[in-house]
Protein backbone atom coordinates (compact mmCIF):
# COMPACT_ATOMS: atom_id res chain seq x y z
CA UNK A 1 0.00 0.00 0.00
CA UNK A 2 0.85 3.60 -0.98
CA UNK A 3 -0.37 7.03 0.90
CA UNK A 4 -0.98 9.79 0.07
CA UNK A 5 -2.37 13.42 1.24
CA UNK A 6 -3.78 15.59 -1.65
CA UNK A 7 -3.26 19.14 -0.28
CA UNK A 8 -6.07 21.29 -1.59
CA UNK A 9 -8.36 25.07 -0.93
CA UNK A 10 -8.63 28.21 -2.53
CA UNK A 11 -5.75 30.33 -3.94
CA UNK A 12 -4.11 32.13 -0.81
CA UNK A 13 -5.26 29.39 1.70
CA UNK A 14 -1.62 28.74 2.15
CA UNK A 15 -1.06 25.21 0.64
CA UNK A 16 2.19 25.55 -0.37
CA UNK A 17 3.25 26.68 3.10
CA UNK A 18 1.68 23.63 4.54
CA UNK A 19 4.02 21.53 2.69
CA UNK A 20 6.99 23.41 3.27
CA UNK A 21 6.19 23.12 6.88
CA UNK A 22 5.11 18.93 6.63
CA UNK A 23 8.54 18.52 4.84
CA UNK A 24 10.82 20.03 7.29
CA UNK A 25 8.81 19.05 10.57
CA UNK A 26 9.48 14.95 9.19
CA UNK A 27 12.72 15.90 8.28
CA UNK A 28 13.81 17.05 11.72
CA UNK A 29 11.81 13.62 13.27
CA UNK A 30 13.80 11.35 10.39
CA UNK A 31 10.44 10.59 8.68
CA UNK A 32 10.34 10.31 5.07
CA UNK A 33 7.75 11.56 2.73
CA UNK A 34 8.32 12.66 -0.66
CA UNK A 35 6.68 16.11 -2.24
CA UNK A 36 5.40 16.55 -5.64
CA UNK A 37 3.85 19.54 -6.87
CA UNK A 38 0.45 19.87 -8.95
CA UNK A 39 -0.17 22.91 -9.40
CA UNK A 40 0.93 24.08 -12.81
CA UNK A 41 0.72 27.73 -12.36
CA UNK A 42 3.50 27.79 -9.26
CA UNK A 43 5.80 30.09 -8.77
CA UNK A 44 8.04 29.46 -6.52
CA UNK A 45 8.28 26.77 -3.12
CA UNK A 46 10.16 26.07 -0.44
CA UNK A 47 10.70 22.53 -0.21
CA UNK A 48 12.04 19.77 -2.15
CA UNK A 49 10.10 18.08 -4.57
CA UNK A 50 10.21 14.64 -6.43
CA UNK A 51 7.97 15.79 -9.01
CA UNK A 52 6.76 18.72 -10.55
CA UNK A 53 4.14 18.93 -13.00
CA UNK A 54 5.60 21.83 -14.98
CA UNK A 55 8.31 19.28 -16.57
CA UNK A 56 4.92 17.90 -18.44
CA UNK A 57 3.08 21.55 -19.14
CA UNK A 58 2.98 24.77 -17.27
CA UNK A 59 0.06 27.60 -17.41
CA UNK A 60 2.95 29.96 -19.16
CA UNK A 61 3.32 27.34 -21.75
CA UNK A 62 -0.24 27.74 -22.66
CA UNK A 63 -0.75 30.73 -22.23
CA UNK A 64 2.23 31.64 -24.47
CA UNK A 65 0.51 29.43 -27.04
CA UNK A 66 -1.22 31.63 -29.61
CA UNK A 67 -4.18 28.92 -31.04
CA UNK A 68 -5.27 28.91 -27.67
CA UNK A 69 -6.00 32.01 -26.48
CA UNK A 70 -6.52 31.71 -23.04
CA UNK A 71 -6.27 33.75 -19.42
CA UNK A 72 -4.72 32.25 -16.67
CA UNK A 73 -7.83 30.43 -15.18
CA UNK A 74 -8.55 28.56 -18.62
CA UNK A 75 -4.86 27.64 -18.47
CA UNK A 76 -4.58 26.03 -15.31
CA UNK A 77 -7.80 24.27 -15.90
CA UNK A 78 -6.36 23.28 -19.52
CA UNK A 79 -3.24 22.24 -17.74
CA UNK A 80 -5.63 20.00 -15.50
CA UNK A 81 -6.96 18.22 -18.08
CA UNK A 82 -3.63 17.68 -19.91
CA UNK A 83 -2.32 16.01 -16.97
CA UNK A 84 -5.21 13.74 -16.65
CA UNK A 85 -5.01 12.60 -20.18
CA UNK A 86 -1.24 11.54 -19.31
CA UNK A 87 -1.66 9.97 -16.06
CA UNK A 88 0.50 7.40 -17.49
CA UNK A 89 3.45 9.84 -17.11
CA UNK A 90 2.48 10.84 -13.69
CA UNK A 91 2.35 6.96 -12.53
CA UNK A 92 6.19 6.55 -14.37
CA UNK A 93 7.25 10.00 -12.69
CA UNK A 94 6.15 8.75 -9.06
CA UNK A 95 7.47 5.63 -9.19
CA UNK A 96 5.95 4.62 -6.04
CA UNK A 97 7.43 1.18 -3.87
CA UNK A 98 5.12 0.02 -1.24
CA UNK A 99 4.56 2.26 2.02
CA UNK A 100 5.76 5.26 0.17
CA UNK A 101 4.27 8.45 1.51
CA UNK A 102 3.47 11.14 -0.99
CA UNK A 103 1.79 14.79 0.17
CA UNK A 104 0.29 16.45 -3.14
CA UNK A 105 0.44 20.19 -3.55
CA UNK A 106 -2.41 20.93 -5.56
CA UNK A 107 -3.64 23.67 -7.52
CA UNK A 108 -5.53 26.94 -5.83
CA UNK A 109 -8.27 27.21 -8.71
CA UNK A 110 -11.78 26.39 -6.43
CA UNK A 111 -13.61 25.21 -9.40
CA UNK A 112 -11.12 21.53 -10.05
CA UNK A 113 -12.49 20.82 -6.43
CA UNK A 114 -16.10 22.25 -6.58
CA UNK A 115 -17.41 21.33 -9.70
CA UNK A 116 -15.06 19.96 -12.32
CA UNK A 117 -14.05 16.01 -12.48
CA UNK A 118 -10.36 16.63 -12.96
CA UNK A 119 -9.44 16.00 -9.30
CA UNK A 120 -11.65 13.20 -9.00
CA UNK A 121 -10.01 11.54 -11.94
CA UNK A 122 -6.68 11.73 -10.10
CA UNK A 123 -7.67 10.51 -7.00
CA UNK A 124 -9.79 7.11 -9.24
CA UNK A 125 -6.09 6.84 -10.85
CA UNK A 126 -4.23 7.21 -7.43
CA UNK A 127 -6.51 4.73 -5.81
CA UNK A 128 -6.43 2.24 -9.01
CA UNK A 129 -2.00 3.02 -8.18
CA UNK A 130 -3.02 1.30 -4.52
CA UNK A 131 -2.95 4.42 -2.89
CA UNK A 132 -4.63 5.36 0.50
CA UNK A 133 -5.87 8.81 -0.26
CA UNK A 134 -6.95 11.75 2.27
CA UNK A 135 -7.67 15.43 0.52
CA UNK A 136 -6.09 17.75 3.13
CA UNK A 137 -8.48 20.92 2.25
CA UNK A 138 -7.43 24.22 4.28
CA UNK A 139 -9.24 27.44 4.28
CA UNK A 140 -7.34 30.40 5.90
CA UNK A 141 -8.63 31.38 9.54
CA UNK A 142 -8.91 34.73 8.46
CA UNK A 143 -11.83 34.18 6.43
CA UNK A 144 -13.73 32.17 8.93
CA UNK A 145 -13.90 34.46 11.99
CA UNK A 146 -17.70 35.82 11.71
CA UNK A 147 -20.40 32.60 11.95
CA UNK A 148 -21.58 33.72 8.22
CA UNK A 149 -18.07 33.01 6.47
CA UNK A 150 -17.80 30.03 9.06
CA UNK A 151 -21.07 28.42 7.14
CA UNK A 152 -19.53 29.69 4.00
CA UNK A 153 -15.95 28.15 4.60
CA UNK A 154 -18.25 24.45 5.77
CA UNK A 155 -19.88 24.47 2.50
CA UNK A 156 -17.08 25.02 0.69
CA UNK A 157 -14.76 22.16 2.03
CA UNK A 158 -18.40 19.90 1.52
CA UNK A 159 -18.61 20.91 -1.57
CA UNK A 160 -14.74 19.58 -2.55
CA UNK A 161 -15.53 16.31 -0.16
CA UNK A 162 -18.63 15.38 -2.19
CA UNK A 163 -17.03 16.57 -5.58
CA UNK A 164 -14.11 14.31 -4.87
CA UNK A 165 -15.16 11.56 -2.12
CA UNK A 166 -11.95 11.15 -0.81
CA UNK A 167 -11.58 10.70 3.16
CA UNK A 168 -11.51 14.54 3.84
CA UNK A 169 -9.40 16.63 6.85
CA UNK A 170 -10.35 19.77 6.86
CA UNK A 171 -7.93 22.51 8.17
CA UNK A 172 -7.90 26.49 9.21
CA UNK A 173 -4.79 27.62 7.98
CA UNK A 174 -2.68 30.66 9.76
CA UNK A 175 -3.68 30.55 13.28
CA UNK A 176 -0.24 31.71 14.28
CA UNK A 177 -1.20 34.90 12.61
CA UNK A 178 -4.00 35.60 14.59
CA UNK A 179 -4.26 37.83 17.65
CA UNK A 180 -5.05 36.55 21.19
CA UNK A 181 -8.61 37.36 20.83
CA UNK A 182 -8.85 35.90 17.73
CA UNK A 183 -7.42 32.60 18.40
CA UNK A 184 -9.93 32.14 21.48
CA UNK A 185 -12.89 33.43 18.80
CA UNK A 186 -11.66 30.52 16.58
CA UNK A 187 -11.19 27.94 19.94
CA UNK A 188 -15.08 29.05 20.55
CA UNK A 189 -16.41 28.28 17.25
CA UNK A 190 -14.71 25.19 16.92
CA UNK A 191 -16.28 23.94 20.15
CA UNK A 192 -19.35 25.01 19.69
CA UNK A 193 -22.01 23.47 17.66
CA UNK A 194 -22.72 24.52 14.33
CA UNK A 195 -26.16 26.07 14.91
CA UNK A 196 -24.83 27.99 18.07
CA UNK A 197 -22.36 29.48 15.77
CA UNK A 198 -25.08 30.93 13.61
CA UNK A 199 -26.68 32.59 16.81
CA UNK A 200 -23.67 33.68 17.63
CA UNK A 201 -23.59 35.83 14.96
CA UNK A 202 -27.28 36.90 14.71
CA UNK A 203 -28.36 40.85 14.22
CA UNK A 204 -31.44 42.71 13.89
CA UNK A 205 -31.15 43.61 10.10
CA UNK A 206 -34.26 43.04 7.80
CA UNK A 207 -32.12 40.64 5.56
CA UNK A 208 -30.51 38.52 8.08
CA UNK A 209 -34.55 38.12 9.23
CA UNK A 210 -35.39 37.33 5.97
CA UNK A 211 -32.90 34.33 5.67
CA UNK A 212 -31.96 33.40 9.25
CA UNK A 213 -34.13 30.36 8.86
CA UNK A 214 -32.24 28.80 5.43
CA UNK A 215 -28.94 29.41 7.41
CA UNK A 216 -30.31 27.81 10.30
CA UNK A 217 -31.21 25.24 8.26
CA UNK A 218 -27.70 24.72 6.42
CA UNK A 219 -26.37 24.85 9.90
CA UNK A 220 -28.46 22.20 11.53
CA UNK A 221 -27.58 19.65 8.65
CA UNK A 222 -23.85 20.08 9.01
CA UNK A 223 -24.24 20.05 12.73
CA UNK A 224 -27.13 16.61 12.89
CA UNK A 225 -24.86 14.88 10.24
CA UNK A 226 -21.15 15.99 11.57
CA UNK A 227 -20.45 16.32 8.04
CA UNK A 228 -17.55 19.29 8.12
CA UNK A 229 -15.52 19.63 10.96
CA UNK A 230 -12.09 21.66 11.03
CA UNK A 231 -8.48 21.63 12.90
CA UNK A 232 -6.83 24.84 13.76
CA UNK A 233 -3.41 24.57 12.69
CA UNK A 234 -0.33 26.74 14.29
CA UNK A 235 2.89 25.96 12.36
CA UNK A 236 5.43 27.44 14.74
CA UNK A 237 3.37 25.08 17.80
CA UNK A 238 5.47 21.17 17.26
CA UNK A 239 2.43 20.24 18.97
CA UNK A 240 -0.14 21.17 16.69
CA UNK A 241 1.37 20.30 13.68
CA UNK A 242 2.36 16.55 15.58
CA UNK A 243 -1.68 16.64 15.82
CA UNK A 244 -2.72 17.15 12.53
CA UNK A 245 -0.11 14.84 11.18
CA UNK A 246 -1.55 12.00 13.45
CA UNK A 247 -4.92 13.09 12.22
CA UNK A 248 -4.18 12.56 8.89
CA UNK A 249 -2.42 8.96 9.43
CA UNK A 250 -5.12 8.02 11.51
CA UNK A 251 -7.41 8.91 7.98
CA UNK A 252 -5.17 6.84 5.59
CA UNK A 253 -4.62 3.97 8.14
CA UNK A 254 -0.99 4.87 7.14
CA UNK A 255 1.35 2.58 9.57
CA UNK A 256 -0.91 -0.43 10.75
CA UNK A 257 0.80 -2.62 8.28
CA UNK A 258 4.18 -1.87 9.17
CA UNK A 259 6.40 -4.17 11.35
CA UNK A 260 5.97 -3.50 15.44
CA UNK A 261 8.75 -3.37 17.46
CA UNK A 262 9.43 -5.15 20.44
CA UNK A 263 9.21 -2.14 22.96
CA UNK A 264 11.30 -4.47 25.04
CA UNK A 265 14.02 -6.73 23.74
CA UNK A 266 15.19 -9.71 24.69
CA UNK A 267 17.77 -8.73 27.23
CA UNK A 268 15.29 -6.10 28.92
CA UNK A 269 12.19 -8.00 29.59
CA UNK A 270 10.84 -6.74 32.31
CA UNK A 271 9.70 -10.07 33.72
CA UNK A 272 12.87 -10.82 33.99
């Protein structure tokens, strides 16, 4: 068996800092897990990479192609599709041996998680590769701290878990950016039911009157079903990211195959 976290959210949800920050944390505890980058229109990153997908096609390689004619979203999504019709390449480029460990920085584009099949299609071929797959989907904490964008930032990550149907760990991003009083409003929501959260947020305006009952409604579903829930994530706490990491593992069942070690051995048995 092969793992694998698929690292996923909107543009600016800070994806590519997650990874740097996976990478060196199992570096410094001797763990190995190898880094490939998806996402056609990056930049730059910080961490070392396996892979890249820009050896196969790049969004500045389309949109430097003149019969095409495209901006930079129709690129990436172009560049999507590309990939998917060469998964053959990707398989070759991975080369994965059993219990590899393989974290996915994906593309920033909402609409390949939302609504279009492409990331399905690579998570079918990943899983047909004997891969244990988890989509990792973070939205940045910043966005989440009033109960509306809260409901909004739920809906979101549902709408990439049913899109995809992948085990799903969902993450708020940035939380060592946060003030004090922030972090505590983020500690509150998160232990708090759903619903609570929307009265939490209630006012006396004419249009949160007028739809207070549909986002009660959304609100009770996520909270009756436990469909969404969310980790904070602090990347400068050892602790937190130790958490998450388990989290995920615990998702992808990554480690129950491999051998157990005597805790004891032979000359230190404590019955002895």
């Amino acid at each position: 068996m092969k793992y694998g976290q698929l690292v996923m959210g909107p543009a600016g949800s800070g994806k590519s800092t997650y990874c740097s920050v996976i990478s060196n944390h199992c570096q410094t505890i001797g763990r190995q897990v190898r880094m490939v980058n998806l996402d056609p229109a990056a930049e730059a990153f910080n961490y070392p990479t396996v892979l890249d997908v820009r050896e196969l096609i790049s969004v500045n390689d389309v949109q430097e192609d003149e019969e095409l004619v495209l901006g930079p979203n129709g690129a990436l999504v172009f560049c999507m599709e590309y990939l998917v019709k060469n998964l053959t390449w990707l398989r070759d480029e991975l080369d994965p041996a059993e219990d590899d460990y393989f974290i996915f920085d994906c593309p920033g584009q909402i609409e390949l998680y939302s609504h279009l099949p492409v990331m399905r299609q690579i998570v079918d071929a990943l899983r047909s590769w004997d891969f244990n797959i988890c989509s990792v989907f973070l939205i940045d904490t910043h966005f989440v701290l009033e109960a509306e964008k809260f409901i909004a930032g739920a809906l979101t990550a549902l709408s990439a878990m049913v899109a995809i149907e992948s085990p799903a760990v969902n993450v708020l991003t940035k939380m060592d950016l946060l003030s004090e009083r922030n972090k505590q409003l983020v500690d509150d929501f998160l232990e708090t039911d759903t619903r609570s959260i929307v009265e939490m947020g209630s006012e006396a305006a004419q249009w949160n009157e007028r739809h207070r009952a549909l986002t009660r409604t959304i609100a009770q579903v996520l909270e009756d079903y436990s469909i969404v829930k969310f980790i904070p994530l602090n990347c400068e706490e050892e602790e937190s990211i130790d958490q998450l990491l388990l989290t995920i593992d615990t998702t992808i069942q990554y480690g129950e195959d491999l051998e157990t070690k005597d805790r004891y051995p032979d000359e230190m048995d404590p019955d002895e």
